[in-house]
C-alpha atoms as a PDB file:
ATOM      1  CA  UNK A   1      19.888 -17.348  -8.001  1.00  0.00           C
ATOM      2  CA  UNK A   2      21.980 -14.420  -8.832  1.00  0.00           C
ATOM      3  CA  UNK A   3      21.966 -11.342  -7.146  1.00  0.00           C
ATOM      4  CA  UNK A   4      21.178  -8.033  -9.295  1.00  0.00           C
ATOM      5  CA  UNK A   5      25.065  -6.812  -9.321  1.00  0.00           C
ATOM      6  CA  UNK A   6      26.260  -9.891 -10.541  1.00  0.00           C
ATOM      7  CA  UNK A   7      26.048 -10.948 -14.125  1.00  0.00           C
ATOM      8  CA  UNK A   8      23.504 -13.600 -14.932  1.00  0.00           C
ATOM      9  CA  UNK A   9      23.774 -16.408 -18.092  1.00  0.00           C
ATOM     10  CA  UNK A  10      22.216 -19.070 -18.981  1.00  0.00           C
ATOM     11  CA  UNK A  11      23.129 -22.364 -21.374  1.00  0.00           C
ATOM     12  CA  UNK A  12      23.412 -21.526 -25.184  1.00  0.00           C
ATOM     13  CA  UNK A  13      20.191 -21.565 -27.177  1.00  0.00           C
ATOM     14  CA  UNK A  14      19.290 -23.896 -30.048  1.00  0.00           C
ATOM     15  CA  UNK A  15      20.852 -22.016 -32.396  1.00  0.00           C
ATOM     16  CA  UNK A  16      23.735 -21.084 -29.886  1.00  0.00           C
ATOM     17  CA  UNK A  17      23.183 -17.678 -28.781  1.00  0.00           C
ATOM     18  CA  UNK A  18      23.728 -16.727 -25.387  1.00  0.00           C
ATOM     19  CA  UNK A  19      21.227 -14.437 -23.667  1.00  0.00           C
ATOM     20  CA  UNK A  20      22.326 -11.204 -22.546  1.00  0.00           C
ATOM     21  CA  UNK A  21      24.149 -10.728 -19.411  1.00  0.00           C
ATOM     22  CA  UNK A  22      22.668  -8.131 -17.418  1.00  0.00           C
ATOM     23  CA  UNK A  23      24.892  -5.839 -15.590  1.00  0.00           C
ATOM     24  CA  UNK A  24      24.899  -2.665 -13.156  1.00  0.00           C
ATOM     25  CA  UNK A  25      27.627  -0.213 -13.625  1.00  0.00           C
ATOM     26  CA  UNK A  26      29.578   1.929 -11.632  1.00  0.00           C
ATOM     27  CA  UNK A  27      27.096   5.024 -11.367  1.00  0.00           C
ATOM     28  CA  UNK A  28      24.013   1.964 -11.046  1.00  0.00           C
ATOM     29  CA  UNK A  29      23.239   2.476 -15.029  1.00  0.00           C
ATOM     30  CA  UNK A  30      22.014  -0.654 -15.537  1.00  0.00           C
ATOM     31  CA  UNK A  31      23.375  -2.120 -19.359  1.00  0.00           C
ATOM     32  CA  UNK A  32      23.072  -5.388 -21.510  1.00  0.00           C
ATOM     33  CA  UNK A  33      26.131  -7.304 -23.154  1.00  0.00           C
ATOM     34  CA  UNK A  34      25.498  -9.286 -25.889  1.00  0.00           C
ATOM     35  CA  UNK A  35      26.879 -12.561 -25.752  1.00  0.00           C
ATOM     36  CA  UNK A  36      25.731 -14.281 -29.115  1.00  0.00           C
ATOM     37  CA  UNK A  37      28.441 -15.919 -31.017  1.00  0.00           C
ATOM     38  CA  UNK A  38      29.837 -13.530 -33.868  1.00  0.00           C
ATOM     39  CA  UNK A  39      28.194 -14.152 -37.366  1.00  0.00           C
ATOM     40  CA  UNK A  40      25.440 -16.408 -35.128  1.00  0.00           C
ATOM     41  CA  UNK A  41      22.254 -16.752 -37.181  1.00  0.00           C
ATOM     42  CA  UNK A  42      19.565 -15.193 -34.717  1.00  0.00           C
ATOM     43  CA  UNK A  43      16.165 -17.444 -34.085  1.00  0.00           C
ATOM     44  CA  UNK A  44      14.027 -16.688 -37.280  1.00  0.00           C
ATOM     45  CA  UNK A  45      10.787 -17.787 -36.715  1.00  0.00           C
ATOM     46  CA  UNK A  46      10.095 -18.840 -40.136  1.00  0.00           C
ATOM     47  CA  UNK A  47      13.333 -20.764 -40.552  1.00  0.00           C
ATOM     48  CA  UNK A  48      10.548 -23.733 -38.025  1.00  0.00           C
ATOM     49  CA  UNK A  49       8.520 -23.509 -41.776  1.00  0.00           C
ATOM     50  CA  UNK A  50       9.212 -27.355 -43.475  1.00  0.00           C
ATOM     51  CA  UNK A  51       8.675 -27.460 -47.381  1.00  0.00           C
ATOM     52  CA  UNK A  52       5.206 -29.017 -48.542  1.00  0.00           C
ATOM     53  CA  UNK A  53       3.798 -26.994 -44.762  1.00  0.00           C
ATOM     54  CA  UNK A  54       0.514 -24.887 -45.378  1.00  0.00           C
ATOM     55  CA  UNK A  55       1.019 -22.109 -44.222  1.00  0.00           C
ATOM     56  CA  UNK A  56       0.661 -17.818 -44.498  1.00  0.00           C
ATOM     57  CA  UNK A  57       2.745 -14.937 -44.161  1.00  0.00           C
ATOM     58  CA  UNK A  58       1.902 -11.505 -43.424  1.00  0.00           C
ATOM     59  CA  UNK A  59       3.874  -8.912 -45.332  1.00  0.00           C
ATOM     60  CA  UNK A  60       4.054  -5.199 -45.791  1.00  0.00           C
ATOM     61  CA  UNK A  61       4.899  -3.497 -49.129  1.00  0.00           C
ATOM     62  CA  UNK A  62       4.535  -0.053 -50.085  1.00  0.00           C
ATOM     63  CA  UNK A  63       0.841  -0.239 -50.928  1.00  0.00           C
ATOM     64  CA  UNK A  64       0.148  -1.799 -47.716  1.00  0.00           C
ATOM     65  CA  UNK A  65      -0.784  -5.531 -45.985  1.00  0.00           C
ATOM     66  CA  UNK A  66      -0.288  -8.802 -48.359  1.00  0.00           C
ATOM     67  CA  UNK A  67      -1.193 -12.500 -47.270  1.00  0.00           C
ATOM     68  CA  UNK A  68       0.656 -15.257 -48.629  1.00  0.00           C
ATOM     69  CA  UNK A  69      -1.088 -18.101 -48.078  1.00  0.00           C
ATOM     70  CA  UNK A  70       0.033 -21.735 -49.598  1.00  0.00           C
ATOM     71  CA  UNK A  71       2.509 -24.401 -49.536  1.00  0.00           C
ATOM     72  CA  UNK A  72       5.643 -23.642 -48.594  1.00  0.00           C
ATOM     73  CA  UNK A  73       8.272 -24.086 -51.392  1.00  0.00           C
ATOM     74  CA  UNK A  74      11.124 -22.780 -50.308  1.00  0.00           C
ATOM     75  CA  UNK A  75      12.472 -21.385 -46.899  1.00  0.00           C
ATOM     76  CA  UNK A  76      15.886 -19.632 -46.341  1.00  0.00           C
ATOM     77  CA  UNK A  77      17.250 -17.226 -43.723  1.00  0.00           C
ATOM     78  CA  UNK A  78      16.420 -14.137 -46.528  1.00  0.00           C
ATOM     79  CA  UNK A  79      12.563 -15.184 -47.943  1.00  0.00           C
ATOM     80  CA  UNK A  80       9.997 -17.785 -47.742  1.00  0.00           C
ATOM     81  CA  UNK A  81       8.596 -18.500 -51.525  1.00  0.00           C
ATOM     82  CA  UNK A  82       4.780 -19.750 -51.077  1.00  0.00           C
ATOM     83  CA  UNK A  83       3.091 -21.853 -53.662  1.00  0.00           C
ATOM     84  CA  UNK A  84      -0.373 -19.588 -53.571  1.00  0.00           C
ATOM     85  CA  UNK A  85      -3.580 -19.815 -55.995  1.00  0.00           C
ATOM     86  CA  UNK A  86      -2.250 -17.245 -57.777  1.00  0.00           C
ATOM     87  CA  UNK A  87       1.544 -18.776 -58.750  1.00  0.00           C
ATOM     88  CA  UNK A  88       4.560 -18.260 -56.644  1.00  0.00           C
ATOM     89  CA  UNK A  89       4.705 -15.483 -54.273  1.00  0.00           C
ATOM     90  CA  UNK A  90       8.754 -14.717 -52.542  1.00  0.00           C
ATOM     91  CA  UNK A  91       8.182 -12.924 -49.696  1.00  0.00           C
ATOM     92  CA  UNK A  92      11.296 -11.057 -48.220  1.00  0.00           C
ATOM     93  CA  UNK A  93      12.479 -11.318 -44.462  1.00  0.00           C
ATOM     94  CA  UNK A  94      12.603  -7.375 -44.427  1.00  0.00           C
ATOM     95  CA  UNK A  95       9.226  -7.157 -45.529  1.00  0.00           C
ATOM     96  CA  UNK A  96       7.427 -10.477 -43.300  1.00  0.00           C
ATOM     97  CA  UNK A  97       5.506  -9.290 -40.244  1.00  0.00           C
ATOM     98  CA  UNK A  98       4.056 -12.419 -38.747  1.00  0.00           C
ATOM     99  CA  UNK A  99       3.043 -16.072 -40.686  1.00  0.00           C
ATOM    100  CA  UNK A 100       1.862 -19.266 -39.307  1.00  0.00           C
ATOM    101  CA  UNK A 101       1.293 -22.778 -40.073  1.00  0.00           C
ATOM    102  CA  UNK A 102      -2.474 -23.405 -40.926  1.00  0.00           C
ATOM    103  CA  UNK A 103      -4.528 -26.568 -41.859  1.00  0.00           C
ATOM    104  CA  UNK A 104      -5.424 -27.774 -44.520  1.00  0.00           C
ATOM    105  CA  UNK A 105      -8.177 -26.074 -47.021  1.00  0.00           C
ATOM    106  CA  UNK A 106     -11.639 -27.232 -46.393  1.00  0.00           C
ATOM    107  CA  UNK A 107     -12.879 -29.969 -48.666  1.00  0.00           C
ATOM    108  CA  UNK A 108     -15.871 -29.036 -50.536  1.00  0.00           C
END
């Protein structure tokens, strides 16, 4: 247990970032260092989607609210690229705001 002057850590991450190490200055301003590893990829939750996955994702474009809902044909750090009724849809990281896996379609 660490007392709330003295910096705390904790083990890397999965994808080896640190947490940040809470500290108190002089004055008792009370700041955050970073410790993640230059260039480290942070956690991207969609980077947990696997090829062939069903799944949907959430995403904002000028007009407003999209749903992208499919197989999963491609996932990178920069877009996810769902297989949806409609043909291919590549949504961009910039523009996702939450996606999930889902089951299967229900047989008819």
């Amino acid at each position: 247990m660490s007392s709330p002057e003295s910096p705390t850590a904790h083990g890397p991450a999965e994808n080896g970032a640190m947490p940040p190490i809470d500290q108190r200055g002089p004055d008792g301003a009370h700041e955050q260092i970073s410790t993640r590893a230059p260039r480290a990829i942070p956690d991207l939750p969609w980077m947990r989607f696997e090829v062939g996955q069903r799944i949907v994702i959430r995403y904002r474009l000028s007009d407003g609210l999209h749903d992208a809902l499919g197989e999963a044909l491609e996932v990178a750090p920069t877009h996810v690229t769902v297989a949806t009724r409609r043909g291919p849809v590549r949504v961009d990281a910039r523009t996702m705001v939450t996606g999930k896996r889902v089951p299967p379609p229900p047989s008819l």
